[in-house]
N, C-alpha and C. Protein backbone atom coordinates (compact mmCIF):
# COMPACT_ATOMS: atom_id res chain seq x y z
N UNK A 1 200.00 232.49 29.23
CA UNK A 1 198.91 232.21 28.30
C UNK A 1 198.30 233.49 27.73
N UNK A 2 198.17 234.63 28.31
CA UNK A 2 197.79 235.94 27.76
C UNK A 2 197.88 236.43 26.71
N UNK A 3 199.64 236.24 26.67
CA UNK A 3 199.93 236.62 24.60
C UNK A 3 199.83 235.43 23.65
N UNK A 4 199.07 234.60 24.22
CA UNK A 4 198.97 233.46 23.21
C UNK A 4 197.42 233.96 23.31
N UNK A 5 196.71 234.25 23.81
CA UNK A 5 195.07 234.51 24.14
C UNK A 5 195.04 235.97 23.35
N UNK A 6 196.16 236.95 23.08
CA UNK A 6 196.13 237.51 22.16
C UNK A 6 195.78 237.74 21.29
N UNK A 7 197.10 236.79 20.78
CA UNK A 7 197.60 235.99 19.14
C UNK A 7 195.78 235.84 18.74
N UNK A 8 195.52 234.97 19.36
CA UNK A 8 194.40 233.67 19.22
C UNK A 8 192.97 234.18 18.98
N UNK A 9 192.68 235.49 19.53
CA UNK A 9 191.16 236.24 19.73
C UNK A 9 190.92 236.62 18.47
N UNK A 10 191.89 236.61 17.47
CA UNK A 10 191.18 236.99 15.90
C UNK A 10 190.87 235.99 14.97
N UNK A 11 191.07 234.67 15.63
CA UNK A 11 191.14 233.12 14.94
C UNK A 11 189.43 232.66 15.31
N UNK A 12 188.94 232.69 14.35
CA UNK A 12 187.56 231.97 14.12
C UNK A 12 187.35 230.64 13.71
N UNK A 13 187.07 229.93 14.80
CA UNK A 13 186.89 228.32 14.54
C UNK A 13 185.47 227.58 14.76
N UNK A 14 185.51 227.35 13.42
CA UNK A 14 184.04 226.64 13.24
C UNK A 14 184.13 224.78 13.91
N UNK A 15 183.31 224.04 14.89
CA UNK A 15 183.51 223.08 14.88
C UNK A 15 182.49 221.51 14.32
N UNK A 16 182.63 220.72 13.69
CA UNK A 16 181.73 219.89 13.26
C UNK A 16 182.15 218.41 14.36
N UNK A 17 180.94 217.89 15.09
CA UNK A 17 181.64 217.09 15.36
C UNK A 17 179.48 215.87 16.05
N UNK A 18 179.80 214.90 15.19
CA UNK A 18 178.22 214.52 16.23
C UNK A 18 177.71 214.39 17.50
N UNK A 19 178.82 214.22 17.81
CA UNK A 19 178.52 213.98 19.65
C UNK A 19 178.82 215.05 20.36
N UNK A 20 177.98 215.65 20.73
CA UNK A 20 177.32 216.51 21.51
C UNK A 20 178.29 217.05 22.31
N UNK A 21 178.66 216.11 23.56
CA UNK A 21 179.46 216.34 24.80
C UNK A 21 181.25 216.74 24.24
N UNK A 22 181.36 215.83 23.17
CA UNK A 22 182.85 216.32 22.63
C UNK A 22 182.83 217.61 22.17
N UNK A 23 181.74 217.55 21.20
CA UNK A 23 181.59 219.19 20.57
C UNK A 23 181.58 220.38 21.75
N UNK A 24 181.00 219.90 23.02
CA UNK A 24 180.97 220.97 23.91
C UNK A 24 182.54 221.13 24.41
N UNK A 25 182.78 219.89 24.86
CA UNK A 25 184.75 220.11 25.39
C UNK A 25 185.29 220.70 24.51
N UNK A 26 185.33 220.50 23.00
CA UNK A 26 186.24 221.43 22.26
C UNK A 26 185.53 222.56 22.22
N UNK A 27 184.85 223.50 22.11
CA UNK A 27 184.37 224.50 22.57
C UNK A 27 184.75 224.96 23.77
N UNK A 28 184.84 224.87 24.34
CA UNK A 28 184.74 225.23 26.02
C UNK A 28 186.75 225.63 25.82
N UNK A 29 187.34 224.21 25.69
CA UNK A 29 188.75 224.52 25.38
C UNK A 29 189.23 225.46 24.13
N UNK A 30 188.70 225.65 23.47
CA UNK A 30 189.16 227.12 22.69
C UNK A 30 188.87 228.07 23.00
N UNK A 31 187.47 228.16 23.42
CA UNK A 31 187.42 229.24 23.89
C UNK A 31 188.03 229.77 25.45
N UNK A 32 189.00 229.02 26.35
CA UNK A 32 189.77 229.25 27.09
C UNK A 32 190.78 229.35 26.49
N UNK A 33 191.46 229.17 25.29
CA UNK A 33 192.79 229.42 25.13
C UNK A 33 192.18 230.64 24.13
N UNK A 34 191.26 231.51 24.12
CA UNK A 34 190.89 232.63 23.63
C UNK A 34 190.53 232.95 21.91
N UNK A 35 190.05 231.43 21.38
CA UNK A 35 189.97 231.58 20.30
C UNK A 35 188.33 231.75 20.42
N UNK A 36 187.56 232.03 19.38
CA UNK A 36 186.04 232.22 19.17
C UNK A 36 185.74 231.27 18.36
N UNK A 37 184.54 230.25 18.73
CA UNK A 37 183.66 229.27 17.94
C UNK A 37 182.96 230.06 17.58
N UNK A 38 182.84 230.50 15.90
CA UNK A 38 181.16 230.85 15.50
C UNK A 38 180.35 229.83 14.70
N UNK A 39 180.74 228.77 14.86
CA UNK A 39 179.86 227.95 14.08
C UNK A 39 180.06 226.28 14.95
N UNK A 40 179.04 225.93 15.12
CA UNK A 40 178.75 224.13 15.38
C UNK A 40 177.80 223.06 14.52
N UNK A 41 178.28 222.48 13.57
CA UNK A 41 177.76 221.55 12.95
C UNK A 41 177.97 219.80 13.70
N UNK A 42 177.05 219.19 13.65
CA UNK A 42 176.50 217.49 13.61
C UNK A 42 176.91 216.80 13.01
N UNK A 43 176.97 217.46 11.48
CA UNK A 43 177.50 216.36 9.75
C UNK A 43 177.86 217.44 9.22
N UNK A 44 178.71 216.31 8.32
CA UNK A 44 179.79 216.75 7.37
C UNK A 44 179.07 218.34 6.35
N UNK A 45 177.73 217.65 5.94
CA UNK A 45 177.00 218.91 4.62
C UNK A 45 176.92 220.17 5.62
N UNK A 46 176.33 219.92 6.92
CA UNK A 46 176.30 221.55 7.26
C UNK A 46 177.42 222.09 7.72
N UNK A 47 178.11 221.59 7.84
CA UNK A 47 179.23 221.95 8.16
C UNK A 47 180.56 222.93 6.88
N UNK A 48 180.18 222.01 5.78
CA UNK A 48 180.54 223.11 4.69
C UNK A 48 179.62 223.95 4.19
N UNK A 49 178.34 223.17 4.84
CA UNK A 49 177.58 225.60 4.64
C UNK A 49 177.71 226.00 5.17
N UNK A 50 178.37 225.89 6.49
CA UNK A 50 178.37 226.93 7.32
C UNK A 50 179.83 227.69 7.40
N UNK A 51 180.89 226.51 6.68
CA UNK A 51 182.33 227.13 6.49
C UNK A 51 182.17 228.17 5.03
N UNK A 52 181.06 227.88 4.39
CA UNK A 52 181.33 228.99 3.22
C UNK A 52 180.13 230.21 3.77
N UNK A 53 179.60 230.26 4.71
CA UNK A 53 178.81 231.46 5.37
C UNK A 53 179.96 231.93 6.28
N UNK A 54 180.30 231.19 6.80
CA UNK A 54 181.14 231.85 8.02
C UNK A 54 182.82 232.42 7.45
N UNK A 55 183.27 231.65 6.77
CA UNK A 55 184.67 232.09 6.39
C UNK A 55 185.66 231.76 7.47
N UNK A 56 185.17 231.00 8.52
CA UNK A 56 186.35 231.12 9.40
C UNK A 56 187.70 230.39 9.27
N UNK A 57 188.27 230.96 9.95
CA UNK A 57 189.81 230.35 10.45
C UNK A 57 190.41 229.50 10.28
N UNK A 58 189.65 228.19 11.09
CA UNK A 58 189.98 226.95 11.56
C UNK A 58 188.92 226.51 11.31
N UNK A 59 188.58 224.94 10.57
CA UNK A 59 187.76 223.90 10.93
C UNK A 59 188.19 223.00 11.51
N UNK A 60 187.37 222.70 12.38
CA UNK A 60 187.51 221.23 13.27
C UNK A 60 186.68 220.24 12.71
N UNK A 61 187.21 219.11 12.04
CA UNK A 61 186.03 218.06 11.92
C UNK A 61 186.26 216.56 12.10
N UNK A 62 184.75 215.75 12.44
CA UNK A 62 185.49 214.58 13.34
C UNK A 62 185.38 213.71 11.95
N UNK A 63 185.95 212.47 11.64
CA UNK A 63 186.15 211.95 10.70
C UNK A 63 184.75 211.12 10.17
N UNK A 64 183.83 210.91 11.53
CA UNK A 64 182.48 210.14 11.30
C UNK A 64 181.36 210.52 11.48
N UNK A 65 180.97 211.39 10.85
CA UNK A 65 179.38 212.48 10.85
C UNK A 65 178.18 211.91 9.58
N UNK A 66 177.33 212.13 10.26
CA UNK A 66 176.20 210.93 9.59
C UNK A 66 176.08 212.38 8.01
N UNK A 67 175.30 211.71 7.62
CA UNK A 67 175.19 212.84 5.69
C UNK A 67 176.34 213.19 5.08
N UNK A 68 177.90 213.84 5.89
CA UNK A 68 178.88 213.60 5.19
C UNK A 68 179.91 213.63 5.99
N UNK A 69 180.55 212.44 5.52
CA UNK A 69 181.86 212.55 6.71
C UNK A 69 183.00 213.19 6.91
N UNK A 70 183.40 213.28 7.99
CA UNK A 70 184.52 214.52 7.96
C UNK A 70 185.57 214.63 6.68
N UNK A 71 186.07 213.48 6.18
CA UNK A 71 187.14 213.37 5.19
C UNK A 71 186.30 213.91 3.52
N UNK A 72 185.15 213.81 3.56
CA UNK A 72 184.43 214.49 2.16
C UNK A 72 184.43 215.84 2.82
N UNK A 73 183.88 216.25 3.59
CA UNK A 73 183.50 217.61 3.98
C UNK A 73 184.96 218.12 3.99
N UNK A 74 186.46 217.67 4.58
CA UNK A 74 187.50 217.97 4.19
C UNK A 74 187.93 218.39 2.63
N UNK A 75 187.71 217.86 1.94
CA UNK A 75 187.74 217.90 0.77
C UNK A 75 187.35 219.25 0.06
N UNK A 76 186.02 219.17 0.84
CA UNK A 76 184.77 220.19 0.13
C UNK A 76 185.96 221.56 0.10
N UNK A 77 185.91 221.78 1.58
CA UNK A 77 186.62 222.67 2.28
C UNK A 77 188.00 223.46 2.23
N UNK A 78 189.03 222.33 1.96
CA UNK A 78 190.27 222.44 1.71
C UNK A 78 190.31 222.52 -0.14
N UNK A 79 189.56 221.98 -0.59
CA UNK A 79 189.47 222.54 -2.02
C UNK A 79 189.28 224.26 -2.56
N UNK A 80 188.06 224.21 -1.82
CA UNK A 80 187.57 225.60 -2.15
C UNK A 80 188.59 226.65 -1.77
N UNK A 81 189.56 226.28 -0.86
CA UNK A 81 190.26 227.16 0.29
C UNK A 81 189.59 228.10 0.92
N UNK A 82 189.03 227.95 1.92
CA UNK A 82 188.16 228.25 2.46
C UNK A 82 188.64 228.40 4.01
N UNK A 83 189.66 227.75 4.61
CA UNK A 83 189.89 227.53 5.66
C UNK A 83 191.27 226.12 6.02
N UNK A 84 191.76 226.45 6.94
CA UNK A 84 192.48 225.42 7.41
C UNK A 84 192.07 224.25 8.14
N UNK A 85 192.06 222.99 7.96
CA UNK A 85 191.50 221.99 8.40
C UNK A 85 192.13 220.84 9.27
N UNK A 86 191.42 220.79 10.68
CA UNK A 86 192.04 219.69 11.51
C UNK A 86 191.21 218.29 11.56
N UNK A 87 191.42 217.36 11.54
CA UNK A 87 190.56 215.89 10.97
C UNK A 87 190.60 215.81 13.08
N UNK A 88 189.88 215.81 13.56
CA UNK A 88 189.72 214.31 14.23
C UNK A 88 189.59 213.02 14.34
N UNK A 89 189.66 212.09 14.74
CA UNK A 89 189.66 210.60 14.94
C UNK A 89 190.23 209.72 15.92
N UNK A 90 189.56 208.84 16.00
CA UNK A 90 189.60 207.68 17.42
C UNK A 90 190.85 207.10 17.08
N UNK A 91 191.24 206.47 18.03
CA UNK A 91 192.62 205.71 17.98
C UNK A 91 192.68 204.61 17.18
N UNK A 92 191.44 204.44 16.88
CA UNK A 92 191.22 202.88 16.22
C UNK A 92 191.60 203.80 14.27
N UNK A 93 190.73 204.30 14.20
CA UNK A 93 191.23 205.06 12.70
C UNK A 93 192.22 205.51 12.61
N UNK A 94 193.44 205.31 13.26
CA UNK A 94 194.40 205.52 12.39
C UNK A 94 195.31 205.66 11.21
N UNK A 95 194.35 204.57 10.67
CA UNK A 95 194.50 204.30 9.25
C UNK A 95 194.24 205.30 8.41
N UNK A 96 193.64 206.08 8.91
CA UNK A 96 192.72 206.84 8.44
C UNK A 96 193.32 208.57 7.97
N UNK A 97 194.78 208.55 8.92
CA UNK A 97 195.42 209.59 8.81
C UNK A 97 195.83 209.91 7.34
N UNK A 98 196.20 209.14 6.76
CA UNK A 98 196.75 209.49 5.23
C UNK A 98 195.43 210.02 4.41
N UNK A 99 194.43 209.27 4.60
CA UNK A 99 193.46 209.53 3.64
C UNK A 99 193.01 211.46 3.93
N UNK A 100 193.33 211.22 5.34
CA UNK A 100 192.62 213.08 6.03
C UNK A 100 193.64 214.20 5.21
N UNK A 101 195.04 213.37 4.90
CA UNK A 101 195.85 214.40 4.69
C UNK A 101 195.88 214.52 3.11
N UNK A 102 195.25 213.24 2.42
CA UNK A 102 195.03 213.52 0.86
C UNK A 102 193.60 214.38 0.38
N UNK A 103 193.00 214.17 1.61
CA UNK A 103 191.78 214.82 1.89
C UNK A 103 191.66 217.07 1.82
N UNK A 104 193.53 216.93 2.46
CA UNK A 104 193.70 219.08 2.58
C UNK A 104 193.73 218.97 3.99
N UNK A 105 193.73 217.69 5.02
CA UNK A 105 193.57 218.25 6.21
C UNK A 105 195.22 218.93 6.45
N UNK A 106 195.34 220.11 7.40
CA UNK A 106 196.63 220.42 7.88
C UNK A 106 197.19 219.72 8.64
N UNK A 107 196.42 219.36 9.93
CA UNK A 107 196.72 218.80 10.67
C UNK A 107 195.78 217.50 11.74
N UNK A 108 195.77 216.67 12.45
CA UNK A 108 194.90 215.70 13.21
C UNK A 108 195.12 215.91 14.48
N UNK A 109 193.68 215.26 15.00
CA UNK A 109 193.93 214.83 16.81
C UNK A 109 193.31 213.47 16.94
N UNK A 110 194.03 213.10 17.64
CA UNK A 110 193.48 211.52 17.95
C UNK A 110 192.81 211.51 19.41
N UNK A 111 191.25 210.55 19.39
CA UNK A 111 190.30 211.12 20.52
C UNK A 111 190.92 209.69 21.72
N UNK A 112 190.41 209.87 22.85
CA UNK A 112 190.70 211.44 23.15
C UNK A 112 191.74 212.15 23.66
N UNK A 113 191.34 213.65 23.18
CA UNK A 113 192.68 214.31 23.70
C UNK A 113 192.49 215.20 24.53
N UNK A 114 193.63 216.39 24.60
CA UNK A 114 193.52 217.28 26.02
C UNK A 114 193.62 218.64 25.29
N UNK A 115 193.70 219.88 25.91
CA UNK A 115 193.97 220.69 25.93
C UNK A 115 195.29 220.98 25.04
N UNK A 116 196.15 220.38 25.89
CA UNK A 116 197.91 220.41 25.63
C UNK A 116 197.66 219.88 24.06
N UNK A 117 197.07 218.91 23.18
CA UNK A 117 197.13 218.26 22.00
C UNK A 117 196.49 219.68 21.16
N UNK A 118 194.96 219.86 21.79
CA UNK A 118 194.67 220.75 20.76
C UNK A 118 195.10 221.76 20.53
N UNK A 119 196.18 222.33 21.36
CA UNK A 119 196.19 223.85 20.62
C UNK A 119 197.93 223.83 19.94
N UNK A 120 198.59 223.04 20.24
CA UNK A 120 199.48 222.66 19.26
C UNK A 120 198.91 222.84 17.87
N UNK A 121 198.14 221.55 17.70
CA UNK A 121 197.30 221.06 16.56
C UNK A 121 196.56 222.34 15.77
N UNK A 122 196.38 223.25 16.52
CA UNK A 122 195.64 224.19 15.96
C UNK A 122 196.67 225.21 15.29
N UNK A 123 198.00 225.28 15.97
CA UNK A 123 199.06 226.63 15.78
C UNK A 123 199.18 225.77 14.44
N UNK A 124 199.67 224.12 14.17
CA UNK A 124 200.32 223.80 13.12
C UNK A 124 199.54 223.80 11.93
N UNK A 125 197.68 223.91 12.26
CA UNK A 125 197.03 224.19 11.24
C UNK A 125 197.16 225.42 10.33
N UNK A 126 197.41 226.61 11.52
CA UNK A 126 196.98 227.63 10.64
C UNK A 126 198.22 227.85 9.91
N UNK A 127 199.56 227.20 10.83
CA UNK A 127 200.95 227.89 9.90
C UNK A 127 200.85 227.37 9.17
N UNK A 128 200.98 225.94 8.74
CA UNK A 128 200.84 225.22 7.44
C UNK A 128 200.08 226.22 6.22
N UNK A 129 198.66 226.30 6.71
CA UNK A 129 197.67 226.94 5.93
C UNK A 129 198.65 228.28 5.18
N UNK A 130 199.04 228.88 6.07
CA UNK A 130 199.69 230.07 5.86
C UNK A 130 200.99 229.90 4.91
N UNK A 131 201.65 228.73 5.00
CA UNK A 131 202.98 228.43 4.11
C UNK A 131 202.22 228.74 2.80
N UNK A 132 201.48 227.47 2.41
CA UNK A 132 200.40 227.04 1.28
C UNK A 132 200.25 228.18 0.90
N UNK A 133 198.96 229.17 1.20
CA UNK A 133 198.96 230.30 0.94
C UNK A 133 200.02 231.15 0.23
N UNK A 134 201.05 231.35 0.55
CA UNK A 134 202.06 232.54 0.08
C UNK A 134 202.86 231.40 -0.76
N UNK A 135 202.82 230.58 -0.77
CA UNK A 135 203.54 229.70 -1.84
C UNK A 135 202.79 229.44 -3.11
N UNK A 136 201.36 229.58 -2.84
CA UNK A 136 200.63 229.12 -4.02
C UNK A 136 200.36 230.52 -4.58
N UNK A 137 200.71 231.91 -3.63
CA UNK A 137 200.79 233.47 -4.56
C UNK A 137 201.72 233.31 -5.29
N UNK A 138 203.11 232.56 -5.24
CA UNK A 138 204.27 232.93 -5.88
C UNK A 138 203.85 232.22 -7.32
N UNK A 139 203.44 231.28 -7.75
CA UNK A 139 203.49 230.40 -9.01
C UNK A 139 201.81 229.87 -8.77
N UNK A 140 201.88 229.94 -10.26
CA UNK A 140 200.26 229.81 -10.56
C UNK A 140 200.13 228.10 -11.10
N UNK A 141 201.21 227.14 -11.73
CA UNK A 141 200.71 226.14 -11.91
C UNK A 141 200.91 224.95 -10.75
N UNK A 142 200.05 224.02 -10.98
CA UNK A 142 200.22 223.24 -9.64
C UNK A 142 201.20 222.10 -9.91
N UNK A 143 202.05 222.12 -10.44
CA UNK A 143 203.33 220.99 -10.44
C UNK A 143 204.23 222.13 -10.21
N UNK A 144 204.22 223.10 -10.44
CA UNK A 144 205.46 224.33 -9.85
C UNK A 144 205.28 224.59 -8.42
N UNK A 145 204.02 224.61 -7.90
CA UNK A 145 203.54 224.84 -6.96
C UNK A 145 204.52 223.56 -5.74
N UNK A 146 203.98 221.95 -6.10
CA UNK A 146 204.52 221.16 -5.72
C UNK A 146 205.94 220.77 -5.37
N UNK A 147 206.88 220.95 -6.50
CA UNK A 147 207.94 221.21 -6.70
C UNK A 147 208.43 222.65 -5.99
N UNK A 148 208.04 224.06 -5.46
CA UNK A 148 208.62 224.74 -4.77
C UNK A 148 208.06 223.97 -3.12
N UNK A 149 206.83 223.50 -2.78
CA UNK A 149 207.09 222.97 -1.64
C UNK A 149 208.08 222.62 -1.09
N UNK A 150 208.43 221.47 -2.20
CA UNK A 150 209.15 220.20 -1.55
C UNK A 150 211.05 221.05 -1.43
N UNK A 151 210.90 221.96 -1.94
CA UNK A 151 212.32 222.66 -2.10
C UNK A 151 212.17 223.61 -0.94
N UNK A 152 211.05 224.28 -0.40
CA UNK A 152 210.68 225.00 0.49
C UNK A 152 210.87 224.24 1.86
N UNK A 153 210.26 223.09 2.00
CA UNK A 153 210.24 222.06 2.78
C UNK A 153 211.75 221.79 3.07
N UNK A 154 212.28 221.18 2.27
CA UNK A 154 213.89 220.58 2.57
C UNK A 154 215.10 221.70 3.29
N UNK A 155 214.80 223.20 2.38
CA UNK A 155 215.48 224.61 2.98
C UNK A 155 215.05 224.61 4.86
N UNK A 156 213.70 224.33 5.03
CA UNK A 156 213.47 224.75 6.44
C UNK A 156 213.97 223.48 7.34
N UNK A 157 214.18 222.32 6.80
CA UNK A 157 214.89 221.79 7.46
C UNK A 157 216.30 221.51 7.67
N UNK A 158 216.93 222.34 6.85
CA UNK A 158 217.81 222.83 6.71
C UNK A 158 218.38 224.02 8.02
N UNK A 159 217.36 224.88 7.35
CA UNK A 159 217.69 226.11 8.87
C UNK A 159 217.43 225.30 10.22
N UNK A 160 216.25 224.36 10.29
CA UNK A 160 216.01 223.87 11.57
C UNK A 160 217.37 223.21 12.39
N UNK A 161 217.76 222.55 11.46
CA UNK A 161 218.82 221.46 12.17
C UNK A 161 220.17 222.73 11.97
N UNK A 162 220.34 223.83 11.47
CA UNK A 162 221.60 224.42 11.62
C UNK A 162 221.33 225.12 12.91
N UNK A 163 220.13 226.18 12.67
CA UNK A 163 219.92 227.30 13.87
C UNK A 163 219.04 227.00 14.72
N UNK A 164 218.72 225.50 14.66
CA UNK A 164 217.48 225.21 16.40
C UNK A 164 216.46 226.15 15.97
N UNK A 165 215.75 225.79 14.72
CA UNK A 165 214.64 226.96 14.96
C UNK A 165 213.21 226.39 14.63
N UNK A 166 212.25 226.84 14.97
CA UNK A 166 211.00 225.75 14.60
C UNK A 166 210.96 226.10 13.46
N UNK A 167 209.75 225.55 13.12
CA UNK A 167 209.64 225.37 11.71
C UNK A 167 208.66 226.52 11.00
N UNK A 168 207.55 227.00 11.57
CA UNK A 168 207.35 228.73 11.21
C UNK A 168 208.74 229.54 11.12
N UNK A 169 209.73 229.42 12.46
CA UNK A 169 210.46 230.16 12.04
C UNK A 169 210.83 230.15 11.08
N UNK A 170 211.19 229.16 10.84
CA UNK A 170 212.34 228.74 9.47
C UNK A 170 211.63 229.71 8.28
N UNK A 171 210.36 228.95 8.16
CA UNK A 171 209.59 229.47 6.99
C UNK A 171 209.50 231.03 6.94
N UNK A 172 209.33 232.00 8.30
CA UNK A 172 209.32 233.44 7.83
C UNK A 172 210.38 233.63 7.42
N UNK A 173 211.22 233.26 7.57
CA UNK A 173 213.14 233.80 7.34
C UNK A 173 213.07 233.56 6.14
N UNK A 174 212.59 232.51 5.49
CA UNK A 174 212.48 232.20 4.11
C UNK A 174 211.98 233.42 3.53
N UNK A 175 210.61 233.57 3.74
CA UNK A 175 209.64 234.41 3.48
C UNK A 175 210.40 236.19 3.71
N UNK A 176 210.53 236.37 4.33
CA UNK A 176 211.52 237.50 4.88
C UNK A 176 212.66 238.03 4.31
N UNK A 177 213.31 236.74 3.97
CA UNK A 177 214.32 237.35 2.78
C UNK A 177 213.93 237.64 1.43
N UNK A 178 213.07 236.44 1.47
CA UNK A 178 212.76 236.63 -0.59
C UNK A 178 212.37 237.94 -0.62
N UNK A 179 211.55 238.76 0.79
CA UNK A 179 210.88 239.98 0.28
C UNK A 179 211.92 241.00 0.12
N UNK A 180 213.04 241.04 1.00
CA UNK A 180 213.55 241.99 1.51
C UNK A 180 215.24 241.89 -0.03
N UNK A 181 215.24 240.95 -0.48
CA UNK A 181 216.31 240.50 -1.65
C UNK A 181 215.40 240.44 -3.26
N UNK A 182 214.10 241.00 -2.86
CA UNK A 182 213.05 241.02 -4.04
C UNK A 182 213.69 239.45 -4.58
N UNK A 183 213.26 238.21 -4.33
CA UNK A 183 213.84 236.97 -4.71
C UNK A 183 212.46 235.95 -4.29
N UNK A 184 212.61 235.20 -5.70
CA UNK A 184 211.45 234.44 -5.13
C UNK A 184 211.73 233.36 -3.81
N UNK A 185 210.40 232.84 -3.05
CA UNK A 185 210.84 231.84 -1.98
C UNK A 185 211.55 230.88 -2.14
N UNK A 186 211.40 230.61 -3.62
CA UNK A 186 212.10 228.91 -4.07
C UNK A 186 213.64 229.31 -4.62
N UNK A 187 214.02 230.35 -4.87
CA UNK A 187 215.01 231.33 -5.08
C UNK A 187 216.15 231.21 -3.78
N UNK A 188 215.74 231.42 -2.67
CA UNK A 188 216.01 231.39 -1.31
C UNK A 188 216.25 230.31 -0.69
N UNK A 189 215.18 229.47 -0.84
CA UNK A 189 215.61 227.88 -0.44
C UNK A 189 216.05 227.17 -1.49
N UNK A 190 216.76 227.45 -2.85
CA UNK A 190 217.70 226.66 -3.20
C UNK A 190 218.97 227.31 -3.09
N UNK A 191 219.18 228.54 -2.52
CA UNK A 191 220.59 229.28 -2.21
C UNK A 191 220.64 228.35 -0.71
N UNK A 192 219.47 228.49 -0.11
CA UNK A 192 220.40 228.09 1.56
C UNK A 192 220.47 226.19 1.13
N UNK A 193 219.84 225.78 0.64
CA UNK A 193 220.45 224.41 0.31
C UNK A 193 221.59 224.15 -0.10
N UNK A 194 221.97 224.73 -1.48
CA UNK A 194 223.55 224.55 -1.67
C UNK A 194 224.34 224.96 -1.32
N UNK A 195 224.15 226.10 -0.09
CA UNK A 195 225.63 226.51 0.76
C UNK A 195 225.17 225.72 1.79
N UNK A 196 224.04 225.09 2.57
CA UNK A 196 224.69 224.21 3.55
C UNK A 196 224.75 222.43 3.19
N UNK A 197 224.60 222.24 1.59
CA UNK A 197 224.86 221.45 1.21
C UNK A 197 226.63 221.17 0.54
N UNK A 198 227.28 222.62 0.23
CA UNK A 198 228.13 222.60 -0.15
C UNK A 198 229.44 222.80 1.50
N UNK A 199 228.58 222.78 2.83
CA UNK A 199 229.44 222.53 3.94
C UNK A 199 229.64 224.10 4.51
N UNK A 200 229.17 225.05 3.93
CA UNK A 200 228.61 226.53 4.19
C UNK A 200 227.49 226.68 4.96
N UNK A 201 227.56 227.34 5.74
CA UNK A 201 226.14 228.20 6.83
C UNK A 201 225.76 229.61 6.37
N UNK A 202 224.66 229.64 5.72
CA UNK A 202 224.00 230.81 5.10
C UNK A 202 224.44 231.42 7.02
N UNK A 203 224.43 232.74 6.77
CA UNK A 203 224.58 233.82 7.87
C UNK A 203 223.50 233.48 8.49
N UNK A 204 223.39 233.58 9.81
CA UNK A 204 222.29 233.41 10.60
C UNK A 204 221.56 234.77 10.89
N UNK A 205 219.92 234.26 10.69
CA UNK A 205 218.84 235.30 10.63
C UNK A 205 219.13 235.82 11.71
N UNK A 206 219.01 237.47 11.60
CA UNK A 206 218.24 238.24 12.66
C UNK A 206 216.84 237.67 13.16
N UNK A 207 216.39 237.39 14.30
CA UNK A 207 214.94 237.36 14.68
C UNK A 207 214.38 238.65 15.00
């Protein structure tokens, strides 16, 4: 756990959540897996003043906060880009998952959970965040934007199922070559698509 407590000590996570005792467990559990809470909001509104005072990392927010609920305050948040966003919610809202993810959330936890759930949940927030990011530097309109996803997306599952590799990996190798072949990302993942679409294995990355 040490080099993950590392990694983790420069990750600032703000959490919004109304109930008290949960807000304290997720607290308590990040900050054992060595991340820093600087911010705790009740509802949804303070919670995006305090993500545009604070700037942090990670938001945590639960989906049902009295003045604004987690999925508006998602919105607020993941619009502005401001931060990477994890939705909470009860088992009963499930339904509820699509709306969190049309909402900008990265990623969800369904209550309640453990330790082992949240910090998964948290790695897949920030990588996601981080794809987004360097994908939305490469091309400025947002249907180009969309369209290199989904080509970005299909390439890493591509590398996944050839070289067993997760799915960050996949994505730096992406990222890694375009820099190192001066080639854009979407450049890269339509070369490794049609050689392992055409029954070819792009050379396997150095790690």
């Amino acid at each position: 756990m040490g080099e993950m407590q590392t990694d983790a000590e420069r990750k600032r996570v703000l959490i919004a959540e109304d109930e008290a005792l949960i807000r304290l467990d997720l607290a308590e559990m990040l900050v054992e897996e060595g991340y820093e809470v600087v911010g705790e909001a009740g509802d949804g509104e303070t919670a995006v003043k305090l993500a545009e005072e604070l700037k942090p990392d990670l938001v945590i927010l639960d989906i049902k906060m009295p003045i604004m609920d987690g999925l508006a305050a998602a919105e607020r948040i993941a619009g502005a880009r401001i931060a990477p966003v994890i939705i909470l919610t009860a088992f009963s809202q499930r339904d509820l998952v699509e709306r969190a993810r049309a909402a900008g959330a990265m990623a969800y936890l369904v209550k309640p959970f453990q330790k082992s759930d949240l910090v998964p949940a948290v790695e897949i927030a920030l990588s996601r965040y981080s794809e987004i990011a360097a994908l939305e530097a490469e091309v400025a309109g947002l249907t180009d934007r969309l369209e290199i996803r989904k080509t970005v997306e299909r390439a890493k599952g591509a590398l996944m199922t050839t070289y067993g590799m997760t799915e960050p990996q996949a994505f730096k190798w992406i990222q890694r070559t375009a820099m190192d072949h001066r080639m854009t990302m979407k450049e890269v993942a339509e070369r490794i698509l049609a050689e392992t679409a055409g029954g070819e294995v792009a050379q396997q990355p150095a790690s």
